[in-house]
Protein backbone atom coordinates (compact mmCIF):
# COMPACT_ATOMS: atom_id res chain seq x y z
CA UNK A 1 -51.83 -190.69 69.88
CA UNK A 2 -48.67 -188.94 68.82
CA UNK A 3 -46.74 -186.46 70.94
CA UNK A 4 -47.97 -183.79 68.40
CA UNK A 5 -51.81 -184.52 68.31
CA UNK A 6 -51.26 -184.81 72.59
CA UNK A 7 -49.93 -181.34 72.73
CA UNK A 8 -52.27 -180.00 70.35
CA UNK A 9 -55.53 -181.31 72.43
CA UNK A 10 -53.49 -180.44 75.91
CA UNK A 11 -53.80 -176.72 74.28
CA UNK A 12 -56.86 -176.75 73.09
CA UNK A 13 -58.64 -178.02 76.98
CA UNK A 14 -56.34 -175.32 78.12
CA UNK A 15 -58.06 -172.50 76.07
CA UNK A 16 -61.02 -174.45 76.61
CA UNK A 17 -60.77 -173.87 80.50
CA UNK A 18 -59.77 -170.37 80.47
CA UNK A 19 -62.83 -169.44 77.94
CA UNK A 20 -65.24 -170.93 80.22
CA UNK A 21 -63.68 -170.32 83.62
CA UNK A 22 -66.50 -167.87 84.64
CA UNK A 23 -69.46 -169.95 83.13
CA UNK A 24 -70.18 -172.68 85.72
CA UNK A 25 -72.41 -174.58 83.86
CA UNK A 26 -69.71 -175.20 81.12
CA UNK A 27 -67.03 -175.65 83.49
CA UNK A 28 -69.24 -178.44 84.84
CA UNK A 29 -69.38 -180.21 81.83
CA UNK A 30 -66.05 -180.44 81.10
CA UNK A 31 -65.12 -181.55 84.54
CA UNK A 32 -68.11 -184.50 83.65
CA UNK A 33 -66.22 -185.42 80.39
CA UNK A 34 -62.57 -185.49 81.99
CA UNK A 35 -64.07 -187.49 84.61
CA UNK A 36 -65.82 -189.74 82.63
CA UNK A 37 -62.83 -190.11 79.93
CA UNK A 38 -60.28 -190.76 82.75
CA UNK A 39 -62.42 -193.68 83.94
CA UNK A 40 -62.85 -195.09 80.46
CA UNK A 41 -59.12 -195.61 80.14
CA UNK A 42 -58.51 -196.88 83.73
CA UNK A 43 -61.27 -199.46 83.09
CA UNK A 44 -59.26 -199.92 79.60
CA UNK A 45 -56.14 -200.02 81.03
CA UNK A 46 -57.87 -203.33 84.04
CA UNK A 47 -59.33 -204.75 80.51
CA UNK A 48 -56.45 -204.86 78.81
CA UNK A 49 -54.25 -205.98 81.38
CA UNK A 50 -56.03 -208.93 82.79
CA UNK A 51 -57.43 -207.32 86.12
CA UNK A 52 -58.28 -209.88 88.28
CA UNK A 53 -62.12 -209.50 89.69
CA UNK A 54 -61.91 -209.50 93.14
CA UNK A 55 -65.67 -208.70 93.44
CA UNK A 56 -66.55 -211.74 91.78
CA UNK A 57 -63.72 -214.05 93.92
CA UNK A 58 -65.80 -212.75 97.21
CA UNK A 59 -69.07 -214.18 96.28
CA UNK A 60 -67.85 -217.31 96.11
CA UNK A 61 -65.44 -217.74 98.94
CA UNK A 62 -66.94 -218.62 102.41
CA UNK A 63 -68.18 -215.25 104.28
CA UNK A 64 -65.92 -215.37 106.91
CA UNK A 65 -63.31 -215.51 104.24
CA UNK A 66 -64.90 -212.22 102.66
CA UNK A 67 -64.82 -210.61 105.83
CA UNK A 68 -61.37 -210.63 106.05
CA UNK A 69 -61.11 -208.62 102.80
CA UNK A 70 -63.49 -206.23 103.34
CA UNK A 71 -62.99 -202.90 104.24
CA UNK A 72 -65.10 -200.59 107.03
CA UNK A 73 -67.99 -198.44 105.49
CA UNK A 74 -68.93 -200.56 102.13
CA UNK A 75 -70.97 -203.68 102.55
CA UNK A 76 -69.31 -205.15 99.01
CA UNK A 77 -65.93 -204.86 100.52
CA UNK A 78 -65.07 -202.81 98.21
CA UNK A 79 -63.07 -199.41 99.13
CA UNK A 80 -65.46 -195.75 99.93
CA UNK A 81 -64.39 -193.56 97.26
CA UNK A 82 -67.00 -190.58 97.58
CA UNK A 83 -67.77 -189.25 94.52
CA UNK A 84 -64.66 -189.90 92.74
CA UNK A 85 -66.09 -193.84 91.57
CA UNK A 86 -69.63 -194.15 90.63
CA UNK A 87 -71.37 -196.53 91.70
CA UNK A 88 -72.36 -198.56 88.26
CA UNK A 89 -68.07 -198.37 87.96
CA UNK A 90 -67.42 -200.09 92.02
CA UNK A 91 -67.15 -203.46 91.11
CA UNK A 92 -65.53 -202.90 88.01
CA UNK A 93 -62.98 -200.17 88.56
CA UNK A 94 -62.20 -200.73 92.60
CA UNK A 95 -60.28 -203.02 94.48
CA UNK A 96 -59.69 -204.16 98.18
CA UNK A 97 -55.79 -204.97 98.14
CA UNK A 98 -55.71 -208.62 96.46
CA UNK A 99 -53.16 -208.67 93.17
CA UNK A 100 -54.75 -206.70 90.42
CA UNK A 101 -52.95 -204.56 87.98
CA UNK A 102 -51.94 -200.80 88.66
CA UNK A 103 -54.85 -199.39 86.45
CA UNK A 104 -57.46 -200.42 89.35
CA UNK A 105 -58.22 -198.07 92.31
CA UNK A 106 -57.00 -199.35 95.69
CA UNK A 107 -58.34 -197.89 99.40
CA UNK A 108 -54.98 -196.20 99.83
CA UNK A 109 -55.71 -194.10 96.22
CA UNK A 110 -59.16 -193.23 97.58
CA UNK A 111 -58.20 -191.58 100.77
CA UNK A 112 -55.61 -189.83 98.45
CA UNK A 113 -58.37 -188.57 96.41
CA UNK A 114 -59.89 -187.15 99.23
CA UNK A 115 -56.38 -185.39 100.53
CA UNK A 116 -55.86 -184.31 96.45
CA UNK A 117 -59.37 -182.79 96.24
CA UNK A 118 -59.13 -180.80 99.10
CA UNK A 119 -55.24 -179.50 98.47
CA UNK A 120 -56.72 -179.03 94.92
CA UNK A 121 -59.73 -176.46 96.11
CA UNK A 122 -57.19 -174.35 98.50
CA UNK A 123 -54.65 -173.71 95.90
CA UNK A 124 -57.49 -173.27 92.79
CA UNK A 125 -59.33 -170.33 96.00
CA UNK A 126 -55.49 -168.65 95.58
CA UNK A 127 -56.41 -165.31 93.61
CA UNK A 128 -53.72 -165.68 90.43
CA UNK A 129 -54.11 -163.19 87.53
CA UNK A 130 -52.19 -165.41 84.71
CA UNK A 131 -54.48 -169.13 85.70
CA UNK A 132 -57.61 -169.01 85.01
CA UNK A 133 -60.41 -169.56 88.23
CA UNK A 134 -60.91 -172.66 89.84
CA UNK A 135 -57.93 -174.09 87.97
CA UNK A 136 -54.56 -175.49 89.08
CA UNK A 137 -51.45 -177.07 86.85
CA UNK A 138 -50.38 -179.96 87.75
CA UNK A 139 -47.04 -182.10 87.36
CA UNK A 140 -45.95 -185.93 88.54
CA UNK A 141 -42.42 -186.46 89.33
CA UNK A 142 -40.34 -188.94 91.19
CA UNK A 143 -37.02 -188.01 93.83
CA UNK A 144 -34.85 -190.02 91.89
CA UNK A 145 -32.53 -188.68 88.66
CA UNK A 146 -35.64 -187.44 86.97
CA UNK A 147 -36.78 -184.47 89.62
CA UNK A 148 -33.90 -182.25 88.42
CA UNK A 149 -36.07 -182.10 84.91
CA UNK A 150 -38.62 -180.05 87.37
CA UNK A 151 -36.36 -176.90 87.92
CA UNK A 152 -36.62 -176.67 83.95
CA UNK A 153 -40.07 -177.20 83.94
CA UNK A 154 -40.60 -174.14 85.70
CA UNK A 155 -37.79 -172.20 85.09
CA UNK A 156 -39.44 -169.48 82.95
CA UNK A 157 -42.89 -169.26 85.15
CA UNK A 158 -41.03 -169.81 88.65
CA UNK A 159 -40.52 -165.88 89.82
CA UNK A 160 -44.48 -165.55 88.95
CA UNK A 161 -46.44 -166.10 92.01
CA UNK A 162 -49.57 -166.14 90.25
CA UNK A 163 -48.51 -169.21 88.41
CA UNK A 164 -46.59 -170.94 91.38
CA UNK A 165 -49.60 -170.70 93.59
CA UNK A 166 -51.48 -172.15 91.47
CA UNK A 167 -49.17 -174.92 90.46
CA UNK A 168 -48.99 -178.78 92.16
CA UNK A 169 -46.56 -181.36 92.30
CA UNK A 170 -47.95 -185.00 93.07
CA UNK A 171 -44.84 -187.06 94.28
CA UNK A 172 -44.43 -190.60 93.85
CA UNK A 173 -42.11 -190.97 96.74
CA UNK A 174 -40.96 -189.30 100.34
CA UNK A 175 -37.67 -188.45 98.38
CA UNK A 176 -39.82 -186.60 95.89
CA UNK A 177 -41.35 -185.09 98.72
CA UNK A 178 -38.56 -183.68 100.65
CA UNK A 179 -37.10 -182.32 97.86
CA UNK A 180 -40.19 -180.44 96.41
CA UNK A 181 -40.91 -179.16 100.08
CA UNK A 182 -37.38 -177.73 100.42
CA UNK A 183 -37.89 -176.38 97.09
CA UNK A 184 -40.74 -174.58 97.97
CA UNK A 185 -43.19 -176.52 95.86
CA UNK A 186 -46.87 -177.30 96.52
CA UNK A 187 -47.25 -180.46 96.63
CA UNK A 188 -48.89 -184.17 97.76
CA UNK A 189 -47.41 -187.61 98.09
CA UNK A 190 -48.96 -190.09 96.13
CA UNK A 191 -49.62 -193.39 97.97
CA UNK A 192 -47.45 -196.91 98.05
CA UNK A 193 -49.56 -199.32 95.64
CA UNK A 194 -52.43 -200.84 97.49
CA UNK A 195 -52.45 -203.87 95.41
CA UNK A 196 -49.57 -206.65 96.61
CA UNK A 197 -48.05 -206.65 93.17
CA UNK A 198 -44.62 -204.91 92.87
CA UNK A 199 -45.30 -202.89 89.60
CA UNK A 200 -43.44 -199.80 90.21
CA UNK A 201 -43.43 -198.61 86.73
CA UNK A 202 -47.13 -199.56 85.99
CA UNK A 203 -48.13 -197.43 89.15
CA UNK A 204 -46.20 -194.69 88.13
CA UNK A 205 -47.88 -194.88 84.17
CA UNK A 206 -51.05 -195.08 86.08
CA UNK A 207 -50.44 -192.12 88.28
CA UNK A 208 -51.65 -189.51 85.25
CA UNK A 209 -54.90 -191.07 85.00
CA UNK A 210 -55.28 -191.21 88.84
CA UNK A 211 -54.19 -187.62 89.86
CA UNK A 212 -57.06 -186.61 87.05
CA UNK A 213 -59.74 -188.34 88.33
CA UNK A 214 -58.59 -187.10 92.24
CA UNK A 215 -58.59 -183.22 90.92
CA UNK A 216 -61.53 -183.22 88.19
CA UNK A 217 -63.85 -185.30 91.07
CA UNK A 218 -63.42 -182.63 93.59
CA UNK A 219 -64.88 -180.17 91.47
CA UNK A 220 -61.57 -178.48 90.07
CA UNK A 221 -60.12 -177.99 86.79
CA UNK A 222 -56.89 -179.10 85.81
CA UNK A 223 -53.71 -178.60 83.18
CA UNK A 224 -51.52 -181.42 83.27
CA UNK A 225 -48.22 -181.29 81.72
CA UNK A 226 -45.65 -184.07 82.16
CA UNK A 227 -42.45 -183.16 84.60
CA UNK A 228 -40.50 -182.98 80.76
CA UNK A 229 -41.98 -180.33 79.38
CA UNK A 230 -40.66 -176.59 79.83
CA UNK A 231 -43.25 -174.07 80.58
């Protein structure tokens, strides 16, 4: 898509949020859809990319061998990722720490889905008169030269608490971290990649699809913008 048409559809799920805010029924669907879309493109994105199955290594490897994959609470060794992953999507979308591409979802990104949901529910319960309810916005930033972009980001919403309560930084890194807590910034680290391949830049393309499927699961809308885009 171009930059345009992306803006234009960011805009109109925006207005789309704050029309339906107080009808839960409609919220719910379009939590479903962003849910179901982000999971599209993640399975895309292991399709594309070459994932490599570990489901389907495991059944043929010795069971002693699979037990040293597998991880506590799932019987297919597979990662528990609540309601986040459905089930018909485990086997296809998870993985259990082998070398698979960034767009699969690792043990380390479920727990963080669990930490994101609930972070995501206290700061959508913050009463805000300019963002809509149940509803955060949410940015993804790193602590190297890029995080001074996120001071212009917010620089003409900043002094408006209604916004900034509202508003979540996911970090990539502990620099990020640091930073955004001195700051003053909500935010949540994202975890180290799970997988054993050193992909920095595919995680951090990954990270968009990710953080949506960690707020939109818990039950919470969500407006994304990237950390380049002035508010």
């Amino acid at each position: 898509f171009s930059s345009s048409t992306r803006n234009e559809e960011e805009k109109e799920l925006l207005i789309s949020l704050k029309r339906n805010a107080d009808g839960g029924s409609a919220s719910v669907v379009i939590q479903k859809a962003v849910k179901a879309t982000t999971c599209a493109l993640l399975l895309a994105g292991i399709g594309t990319l070459g994932k490599i199955n570990v489901y389907d290594k495991q059944k043929n490897v010795p069971s002693s061998a699979t037990q040293t994959l597998a991880f506590l609470g799932e019987a297919d060794g597979l990662p528990s990722c609540g309601p986040y992953v459905d089930d018909d999507l485990r086997t296809k979308l998870l993985h259990n720490g082998e070398e698979v591409q960034d767009a699969a979802v690792g043990y380390k990104e479920c727990d963080f889905f669990s930490s994101l949901g609930a972070k995501a529910k206290n700061l959508a319960e913050q009463a805000s008169s300019c963002v809509a309810p149940n509803t955060i916005i949410t940015t993804y930033t790193s602590g190297d030269g890029f995080y001074h972009t996120l001071d212009l980001v917010v620089k003409n919403v900043k002094d408006q608490d209604c916004f900034m309560q509202r508003f979540l930084v996911v970090c990539a890194d502990s620099a990020c971290t640091e930073q955004a807590t001195s700051d003053g910034y909500n935010n949540i680290e994202f975890p180290e990649d799970s997988s054993d391949q050193n992909t920095a830049y595919g995680r951090f393309t990954w990270m968009k699809q990710k953080i949506s499927l960690g707020v939109v699961g818990s039950g919470v809308n969500m407006f994304m913008v990237d950390a380049d885009v002035v508010l």
